[in-house]
Protein backbone atom coordinates (compact mmCIF):
# COMPACT_ATOMS: atom_id res chain seq x y z
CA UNK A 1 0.00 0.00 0.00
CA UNK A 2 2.78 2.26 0.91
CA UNK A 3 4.20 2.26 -2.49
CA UNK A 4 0.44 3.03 -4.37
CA UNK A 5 -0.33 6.04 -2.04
CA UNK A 6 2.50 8.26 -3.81
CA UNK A 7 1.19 7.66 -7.50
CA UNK A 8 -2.57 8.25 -6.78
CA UNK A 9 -1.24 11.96 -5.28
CA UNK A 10 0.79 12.43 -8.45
CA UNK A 11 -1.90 11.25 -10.75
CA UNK A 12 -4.61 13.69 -8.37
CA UNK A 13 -1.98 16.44 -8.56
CA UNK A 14 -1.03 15.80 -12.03
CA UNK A 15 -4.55 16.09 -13.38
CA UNK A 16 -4.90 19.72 -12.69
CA UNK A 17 -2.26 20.24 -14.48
CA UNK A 18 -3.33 18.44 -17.65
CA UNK A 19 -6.82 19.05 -17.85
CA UNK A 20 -8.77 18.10 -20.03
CA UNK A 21 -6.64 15.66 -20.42
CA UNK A 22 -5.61 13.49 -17.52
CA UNK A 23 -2.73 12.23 -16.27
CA UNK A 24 -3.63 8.59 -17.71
CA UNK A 25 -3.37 10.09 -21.23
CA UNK A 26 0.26 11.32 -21.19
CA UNK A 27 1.35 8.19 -18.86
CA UNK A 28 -0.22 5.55 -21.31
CA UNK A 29 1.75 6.68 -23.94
CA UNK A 30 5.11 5.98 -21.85
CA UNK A 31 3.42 2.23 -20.63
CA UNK A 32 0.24 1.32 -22.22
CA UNK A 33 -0.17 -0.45 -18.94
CA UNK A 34 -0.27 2.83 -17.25
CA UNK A 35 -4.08 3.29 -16.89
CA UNK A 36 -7.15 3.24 -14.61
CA UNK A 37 -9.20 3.66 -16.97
CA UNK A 38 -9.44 0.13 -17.79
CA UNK A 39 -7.80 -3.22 -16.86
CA UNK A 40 -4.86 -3.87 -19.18
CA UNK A 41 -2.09 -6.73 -19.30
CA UNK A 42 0.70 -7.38 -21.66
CA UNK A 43 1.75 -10.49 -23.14
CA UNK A 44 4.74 -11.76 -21.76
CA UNK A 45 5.31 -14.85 -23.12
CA UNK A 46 2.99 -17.40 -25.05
CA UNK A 47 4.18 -20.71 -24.12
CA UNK A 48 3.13 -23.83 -26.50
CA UNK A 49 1.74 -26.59 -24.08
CA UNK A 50 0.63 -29.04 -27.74
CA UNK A 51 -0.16 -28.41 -31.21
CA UNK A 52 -2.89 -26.93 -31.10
CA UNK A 53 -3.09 -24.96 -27.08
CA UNK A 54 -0.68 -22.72 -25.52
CA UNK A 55 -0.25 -20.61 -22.46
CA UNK A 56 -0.17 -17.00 -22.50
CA UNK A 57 1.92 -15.38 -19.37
CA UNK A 58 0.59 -12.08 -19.03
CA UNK A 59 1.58 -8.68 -17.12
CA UNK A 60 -1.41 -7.14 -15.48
CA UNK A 61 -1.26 -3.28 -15.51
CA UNK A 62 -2.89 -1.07 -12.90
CA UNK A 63 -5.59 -1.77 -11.39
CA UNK A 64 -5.11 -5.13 -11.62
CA UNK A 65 -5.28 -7.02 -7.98
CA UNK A 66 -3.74 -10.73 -7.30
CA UNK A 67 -6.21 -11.76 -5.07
CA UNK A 68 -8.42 -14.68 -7.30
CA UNK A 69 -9.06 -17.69 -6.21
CA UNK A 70 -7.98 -20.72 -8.12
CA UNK A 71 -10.08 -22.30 -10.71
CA UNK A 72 -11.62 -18.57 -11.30
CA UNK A 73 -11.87 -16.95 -14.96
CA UNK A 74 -11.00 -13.46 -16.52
CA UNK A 75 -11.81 -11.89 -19.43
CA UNK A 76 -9.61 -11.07 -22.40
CA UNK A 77 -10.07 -8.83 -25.05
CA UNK A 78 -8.35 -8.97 -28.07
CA UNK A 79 -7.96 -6.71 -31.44
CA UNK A 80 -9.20 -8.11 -34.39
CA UNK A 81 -10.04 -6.13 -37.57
CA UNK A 82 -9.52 -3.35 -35.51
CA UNK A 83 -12.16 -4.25 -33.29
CA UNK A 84 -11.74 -5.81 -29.89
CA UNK A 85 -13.72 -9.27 -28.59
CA UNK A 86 -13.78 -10.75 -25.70
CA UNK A 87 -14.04 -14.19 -24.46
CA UNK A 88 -13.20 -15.63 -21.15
CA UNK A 89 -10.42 -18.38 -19.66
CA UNK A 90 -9.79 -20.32 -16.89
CA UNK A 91 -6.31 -19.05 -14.97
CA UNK A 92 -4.61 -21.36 -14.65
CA UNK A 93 -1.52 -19.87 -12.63
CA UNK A 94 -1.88 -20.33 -8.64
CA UNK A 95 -2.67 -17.00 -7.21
CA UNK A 96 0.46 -15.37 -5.87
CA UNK A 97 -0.53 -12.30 -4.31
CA UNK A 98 3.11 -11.02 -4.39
CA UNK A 99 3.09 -12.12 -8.06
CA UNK A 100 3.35 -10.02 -11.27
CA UNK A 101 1.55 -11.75 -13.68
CA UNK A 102 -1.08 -14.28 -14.29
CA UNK A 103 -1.68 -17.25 -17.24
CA UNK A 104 -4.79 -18.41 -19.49
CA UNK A 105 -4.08 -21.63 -21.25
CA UNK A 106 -6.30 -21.96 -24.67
CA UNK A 107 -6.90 -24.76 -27.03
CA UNK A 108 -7.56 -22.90 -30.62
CA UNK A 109 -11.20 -24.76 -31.78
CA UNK A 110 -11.61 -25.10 -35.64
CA UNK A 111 -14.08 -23.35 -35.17
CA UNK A 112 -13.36 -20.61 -32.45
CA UNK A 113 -12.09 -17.11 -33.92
CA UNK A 114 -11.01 -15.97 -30.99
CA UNK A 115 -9.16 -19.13 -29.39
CA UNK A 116 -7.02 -19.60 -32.82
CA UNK A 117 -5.65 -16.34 -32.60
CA UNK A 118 -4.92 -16.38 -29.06
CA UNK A 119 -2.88 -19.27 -29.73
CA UNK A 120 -0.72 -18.71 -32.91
CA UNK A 121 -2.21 -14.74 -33.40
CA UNK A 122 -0.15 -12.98 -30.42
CA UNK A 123 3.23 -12.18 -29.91
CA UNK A 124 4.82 -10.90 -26.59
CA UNK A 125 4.37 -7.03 -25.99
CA UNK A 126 0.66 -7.17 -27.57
CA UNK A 127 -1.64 -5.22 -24.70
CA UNK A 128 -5.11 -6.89 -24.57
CA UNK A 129 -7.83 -5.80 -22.24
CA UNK A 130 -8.91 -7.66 -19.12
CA UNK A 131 -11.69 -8.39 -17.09
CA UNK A 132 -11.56 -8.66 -13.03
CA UNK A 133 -11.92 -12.79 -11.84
CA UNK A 134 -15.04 -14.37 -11.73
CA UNK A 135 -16.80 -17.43 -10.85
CA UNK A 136 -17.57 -19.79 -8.26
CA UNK A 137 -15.59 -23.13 -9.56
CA UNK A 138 -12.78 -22.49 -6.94
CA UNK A 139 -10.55 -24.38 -4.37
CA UNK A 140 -12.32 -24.25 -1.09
CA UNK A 141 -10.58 -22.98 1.82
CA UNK A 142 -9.67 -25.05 3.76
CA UNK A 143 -9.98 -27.82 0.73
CA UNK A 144 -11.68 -31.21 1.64
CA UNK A 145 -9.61 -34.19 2.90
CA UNK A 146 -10.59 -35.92 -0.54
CA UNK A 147 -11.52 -34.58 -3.14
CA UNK A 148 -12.24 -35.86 -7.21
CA UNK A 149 -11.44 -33.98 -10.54
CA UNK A 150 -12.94 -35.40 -13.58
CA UNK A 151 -12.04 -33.38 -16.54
CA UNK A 152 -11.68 -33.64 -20.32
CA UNK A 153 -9.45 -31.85 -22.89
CA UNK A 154 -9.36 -28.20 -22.00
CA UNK A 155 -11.25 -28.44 -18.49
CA UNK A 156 -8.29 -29.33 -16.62
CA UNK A 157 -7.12 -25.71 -16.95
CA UNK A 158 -9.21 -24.65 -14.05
CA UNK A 159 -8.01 -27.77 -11.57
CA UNK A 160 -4.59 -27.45 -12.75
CA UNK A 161 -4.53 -24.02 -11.23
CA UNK A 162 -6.24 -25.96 -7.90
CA UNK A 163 -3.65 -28.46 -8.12
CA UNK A 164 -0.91 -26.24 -8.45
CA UNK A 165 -2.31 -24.18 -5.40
CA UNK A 166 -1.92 -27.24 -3.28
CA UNK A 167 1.62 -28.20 -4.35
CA UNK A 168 2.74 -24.42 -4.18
CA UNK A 169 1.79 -25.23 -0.36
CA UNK A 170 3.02 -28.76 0.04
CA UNK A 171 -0.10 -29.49 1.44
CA UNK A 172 -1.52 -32.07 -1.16
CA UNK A 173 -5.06 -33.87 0.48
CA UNK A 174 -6.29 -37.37 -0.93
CA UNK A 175 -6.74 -36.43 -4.56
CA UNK A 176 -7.69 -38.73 -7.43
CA UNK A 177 -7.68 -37.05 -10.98
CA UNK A 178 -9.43 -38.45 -14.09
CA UNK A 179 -8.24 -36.68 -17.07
CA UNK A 180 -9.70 -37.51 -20.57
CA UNK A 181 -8.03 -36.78 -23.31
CA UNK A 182 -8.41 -37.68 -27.28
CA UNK A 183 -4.94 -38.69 -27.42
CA UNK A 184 -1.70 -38.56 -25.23
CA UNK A 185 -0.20 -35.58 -27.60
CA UNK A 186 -3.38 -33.64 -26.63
CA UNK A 187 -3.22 -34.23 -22.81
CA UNK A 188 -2.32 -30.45 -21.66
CA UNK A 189 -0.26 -30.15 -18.66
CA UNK A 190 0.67 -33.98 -19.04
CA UNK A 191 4.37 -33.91 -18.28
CA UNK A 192 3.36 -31.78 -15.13
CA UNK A 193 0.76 -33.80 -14.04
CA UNK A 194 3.21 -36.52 -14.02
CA UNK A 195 5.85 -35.03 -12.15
CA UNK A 196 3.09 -33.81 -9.59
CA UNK A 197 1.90 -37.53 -9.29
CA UNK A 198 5.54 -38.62 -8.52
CA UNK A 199 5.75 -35.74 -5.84
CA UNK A 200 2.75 -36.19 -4.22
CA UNK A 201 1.67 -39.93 -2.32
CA UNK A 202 -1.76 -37.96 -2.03
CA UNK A 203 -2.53 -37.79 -5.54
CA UNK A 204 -3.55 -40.47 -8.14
CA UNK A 205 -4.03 -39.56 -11.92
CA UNK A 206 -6.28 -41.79 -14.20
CA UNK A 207 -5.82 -40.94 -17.97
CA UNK A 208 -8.08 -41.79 -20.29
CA UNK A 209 -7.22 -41.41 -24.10
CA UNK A 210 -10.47 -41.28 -25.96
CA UNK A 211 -9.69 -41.67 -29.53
CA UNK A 212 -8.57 -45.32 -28.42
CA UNK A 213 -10.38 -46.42 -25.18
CA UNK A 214 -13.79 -44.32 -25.68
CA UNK A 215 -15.39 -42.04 -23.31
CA UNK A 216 -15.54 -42.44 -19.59
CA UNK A 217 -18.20 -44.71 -18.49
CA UNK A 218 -19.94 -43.76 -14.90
CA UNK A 219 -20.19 -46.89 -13.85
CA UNK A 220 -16.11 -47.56 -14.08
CA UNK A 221 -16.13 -44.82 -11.28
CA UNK A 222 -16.63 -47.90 -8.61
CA UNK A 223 -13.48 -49.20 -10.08
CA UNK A 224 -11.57 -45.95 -10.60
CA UNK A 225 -11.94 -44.75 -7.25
CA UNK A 226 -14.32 -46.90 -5.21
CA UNK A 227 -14.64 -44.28 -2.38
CA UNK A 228 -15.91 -41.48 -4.78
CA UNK A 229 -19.25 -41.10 -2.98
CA UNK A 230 -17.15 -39.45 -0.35
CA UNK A 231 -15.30 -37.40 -2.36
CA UNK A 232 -16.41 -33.64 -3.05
CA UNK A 233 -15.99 -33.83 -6.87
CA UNK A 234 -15.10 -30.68 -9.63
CA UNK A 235 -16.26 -31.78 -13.38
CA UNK A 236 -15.21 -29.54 -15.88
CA UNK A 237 -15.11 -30.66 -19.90
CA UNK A 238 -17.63 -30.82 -22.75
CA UNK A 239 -20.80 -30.60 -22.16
CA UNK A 240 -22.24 -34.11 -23.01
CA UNK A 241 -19.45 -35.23 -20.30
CA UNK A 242 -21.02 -32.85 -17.50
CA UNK A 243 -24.58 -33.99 -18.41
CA UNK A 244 -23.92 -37.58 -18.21
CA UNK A 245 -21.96 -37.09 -14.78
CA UNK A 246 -24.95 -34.81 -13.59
CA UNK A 247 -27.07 -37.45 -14.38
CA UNK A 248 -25.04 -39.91 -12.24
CA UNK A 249 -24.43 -38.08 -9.43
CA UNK A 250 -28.13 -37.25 -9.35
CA UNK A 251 -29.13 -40.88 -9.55
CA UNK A 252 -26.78 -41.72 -6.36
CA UNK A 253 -28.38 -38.73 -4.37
CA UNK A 254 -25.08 -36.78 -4.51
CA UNK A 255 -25.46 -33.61 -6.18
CA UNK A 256 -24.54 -31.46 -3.34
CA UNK A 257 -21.03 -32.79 -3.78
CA UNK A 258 -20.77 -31.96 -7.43
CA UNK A 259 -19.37 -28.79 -8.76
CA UNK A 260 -18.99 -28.24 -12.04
CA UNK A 261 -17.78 -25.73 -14.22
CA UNK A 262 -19.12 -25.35 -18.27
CA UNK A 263 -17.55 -23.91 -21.11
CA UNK A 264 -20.67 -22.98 -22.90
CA UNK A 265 -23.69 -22.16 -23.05
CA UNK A 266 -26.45 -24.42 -23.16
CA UNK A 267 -30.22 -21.99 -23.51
CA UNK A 268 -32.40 -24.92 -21.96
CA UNK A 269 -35.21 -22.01 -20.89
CA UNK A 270 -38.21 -21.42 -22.44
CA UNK A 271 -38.32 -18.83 -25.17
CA UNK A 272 -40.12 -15.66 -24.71
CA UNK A 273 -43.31 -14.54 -27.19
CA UNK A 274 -41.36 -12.44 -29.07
CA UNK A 275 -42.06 -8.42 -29.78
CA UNK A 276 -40.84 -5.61 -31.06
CA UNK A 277 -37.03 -4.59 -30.01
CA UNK A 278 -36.27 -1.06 -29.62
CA UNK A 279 -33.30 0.38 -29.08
CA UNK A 280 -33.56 3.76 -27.61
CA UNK A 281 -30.52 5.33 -28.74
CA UNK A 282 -30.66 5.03 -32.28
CA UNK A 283 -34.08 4.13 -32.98
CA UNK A 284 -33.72 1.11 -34.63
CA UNK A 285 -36.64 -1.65 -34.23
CA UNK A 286 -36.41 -4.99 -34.97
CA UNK A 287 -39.10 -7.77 -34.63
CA UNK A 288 -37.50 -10.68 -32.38
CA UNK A 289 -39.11 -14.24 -32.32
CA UNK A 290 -38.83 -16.21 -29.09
CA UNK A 291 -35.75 -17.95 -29.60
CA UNK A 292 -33.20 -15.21 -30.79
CA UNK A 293 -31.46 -13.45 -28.33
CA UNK A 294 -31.11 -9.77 -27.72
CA UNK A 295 -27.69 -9.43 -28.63
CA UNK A 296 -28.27 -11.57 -31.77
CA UNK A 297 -31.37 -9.16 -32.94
CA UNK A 298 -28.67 -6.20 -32.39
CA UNK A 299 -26.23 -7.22 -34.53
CA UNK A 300 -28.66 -7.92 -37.03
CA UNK A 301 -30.35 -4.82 -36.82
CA UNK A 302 -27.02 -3.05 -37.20
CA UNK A 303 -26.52 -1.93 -33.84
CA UNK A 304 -23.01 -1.76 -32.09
CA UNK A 305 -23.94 -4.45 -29.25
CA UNK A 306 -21.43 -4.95 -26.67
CA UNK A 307 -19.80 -8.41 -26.33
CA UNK A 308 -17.84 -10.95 -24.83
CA UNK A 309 -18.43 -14.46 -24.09
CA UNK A 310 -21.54 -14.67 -25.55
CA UNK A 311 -22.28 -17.61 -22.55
CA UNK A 312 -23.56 -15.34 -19.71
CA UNK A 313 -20.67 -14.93 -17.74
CA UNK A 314 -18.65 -12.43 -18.30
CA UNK A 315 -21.60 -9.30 -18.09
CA UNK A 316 -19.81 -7.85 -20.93
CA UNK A 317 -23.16 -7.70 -22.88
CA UNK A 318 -25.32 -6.06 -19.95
CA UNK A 319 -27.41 -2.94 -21.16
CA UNK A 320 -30.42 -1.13 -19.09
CA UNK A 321 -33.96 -2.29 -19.94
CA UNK A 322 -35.84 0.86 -20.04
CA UNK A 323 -38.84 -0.94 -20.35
CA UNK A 324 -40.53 -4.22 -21.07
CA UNK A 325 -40.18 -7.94 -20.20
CA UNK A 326 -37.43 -10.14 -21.29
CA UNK A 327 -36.59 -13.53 -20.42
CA UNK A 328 -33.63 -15.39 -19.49
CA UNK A 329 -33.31 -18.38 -21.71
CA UNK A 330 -30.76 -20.28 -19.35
CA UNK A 331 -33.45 -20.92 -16.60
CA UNK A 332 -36.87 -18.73 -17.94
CA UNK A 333 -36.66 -16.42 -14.87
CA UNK A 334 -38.21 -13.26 -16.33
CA UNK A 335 -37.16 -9.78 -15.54
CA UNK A 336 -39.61 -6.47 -16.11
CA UNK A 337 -38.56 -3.53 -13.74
CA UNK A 338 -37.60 -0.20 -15.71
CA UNK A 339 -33.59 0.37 -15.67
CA UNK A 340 -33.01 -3.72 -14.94
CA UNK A 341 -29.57 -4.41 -16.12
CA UNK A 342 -30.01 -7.55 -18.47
CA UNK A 343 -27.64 -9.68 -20.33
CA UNK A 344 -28.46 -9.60 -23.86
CA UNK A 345 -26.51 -13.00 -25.38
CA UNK A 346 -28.95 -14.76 -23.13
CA UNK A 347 -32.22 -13.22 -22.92
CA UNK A 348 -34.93 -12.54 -25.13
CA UNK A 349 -38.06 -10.52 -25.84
CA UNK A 350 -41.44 -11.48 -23.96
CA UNK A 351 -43.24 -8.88 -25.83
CA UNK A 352 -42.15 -5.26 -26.77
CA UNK A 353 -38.94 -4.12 -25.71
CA UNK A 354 -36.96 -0.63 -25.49
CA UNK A 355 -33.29 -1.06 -24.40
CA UNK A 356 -30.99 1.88 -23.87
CA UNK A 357 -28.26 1.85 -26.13
């Protein structure tokens, strides 16, 4: 604290000095980092992990505060046809609160824009935008005596973070991993995984290669780990893997020791009736069916939405509902009070609509 105290006088003193202008604007152009005015990082370094993921080490700028919890996400935003778009990543770096920077490990998806140029787009010294931690897939404190990871392909970014918490602090509880994988080349973090399995009595890894031995089967869990109904378990992966092992753990009674973390969205709510979209600032209506989002009516009405995940969890999206009833298509809760902030990539119109932006 004693050495942040000094530069918000100068920057307070400064901006008298400089106005209009503030002190942000002259000290950006020395270290784009140099900002409040939004959340900035640099790329450090972007580490390949396998063909087709890497890790990107990245230096926070101001503002930025070390304090996330492991298996927590952040936003990244990115400049693309001179644009910027956001999407959001598991860190999965231990928190270090005396730590200068902080790593997102991506797998580039045929079919994912953003993810592809993450991975073989930046080079070190590119500044992206960033987004504050979020979510509620984290290491409990303390964590559970035992405890059960089942993750495929990219969803063992989040644990690894957990895991590496728990060796950071030598303190390794009764841990059995069960990583999936479409082939051993794919298996991110595998070498490290390894090396933690050889350090650690306290942990056993399963792998499972799926191009050759086929998805996990539930039932092999009495085999895998035999004491699993005891275990507090964290499922992250694709999303017909999290189904099937919500289904399970629902059939055994057990969902209340399940946590589970998704990497997209899945609109199981009921659409709205439709109506009329308006969209207050520039005027532009657009008739919206039940089952099209907000944010999707926007952009084809020709109006600059704001983005970013496009699942409902980064807020990036959120505009003020100046009046109207829309409904959230993730769970059908509905939402109708005037200036209700609503995220548009996930609800849609129950009726006419004006939205301010």
């Amino acid at each position: 604290m004693a050495n942040t105290i000094p530069w918000e006088r100068v920057r307070r003193a400064g901006s008298k000095l400089t106005t209009p202008l503030l002190p942000d604007d002259y000290l950006r152009l020395v270290n784009p980092l140099w900002t409040t005015r939004e959340l900035r990082g640099r790329i450090e370094k972007v580490v390949p992990e396998t063909e087709d993921a890497a890790t990107l080490v990245i230096r926070p700028g101001w503002g930025w505060r070390h304090d996330h919890r492991a298996g927590q996400y952040v936003g990244i935003g990115i400049q693309v046809d001179g644009k910027f778009v956001w999407r959001s990543y598991s860190v999965s770096s231990p928190p270090k609160r005396s730590g200068r920077h902080i790593a997102i490990t991506v797998r580039a998806m045929p079919e994912g824009f953003v993810s592809d140029h993450l991975v073989n787009g930046l080079t070190p010294g590119t500044i992206v935008r960033l987004a504050s931690p979020e979510g509620d897939f984290v290491l409990p404190e303390p964590p559970p005596a035992k405890m059960l990871f089942l993750v495929g392909g990219s969803g063992v970014t989040p644990v690894m973070a957990m895991l590496r918490t728990l060796d950071r602090r030598g303190t390794v509880p009764d841990v059995v991993l069960h990583y999936s994988s479409p082939t051993e080349d794919r298996m991110i973090f595998r070498e490290e995984i390894e090396r933690l399995e050889q350090a650690h009595e306290t942990l056993k890894v399963h792998k499972q290669f799926t191009d050759t031995d086929g998805m996990l089967e539930l039932s092999d869990l009495d085999r895998l780990c035999p004491d699993w109904r005891e275990r507090e378990t964290y499922a992250c992966g694709p999303a017909p893997m999290l189904d099937a092992i919500t289904e399970h753990f629902e059939q055994a009674g057990l969902e209340e020791r399940l946590h589970l973390e998704r990497f997209s969205l899945e609109l199981g709510g009921d659409g709205g009736e439709g109506g009329t979209i308006t969209f207050q600032n520039s005027g532009k209506k657009v008739e919206l069916d039940g089952a099209t989002t907000i944010l999707e009516a926007g952009e084809e009405a020709g109006v600059g939405m704001p983005y970013g995940c496009r699942m409902g969890i980064c807020h990036t999206c959120t505009v003020t509902l100046v009046k109207g009833r829309v409904r959230d298509l993730r769970n059908g809760d509905e939402f109708d009070q005037a200036n209700e902030q609503v995220q548009t990539c996930v609800t849609t119109a129950v009726g006419d609509c004006t939205l301010d932006i």
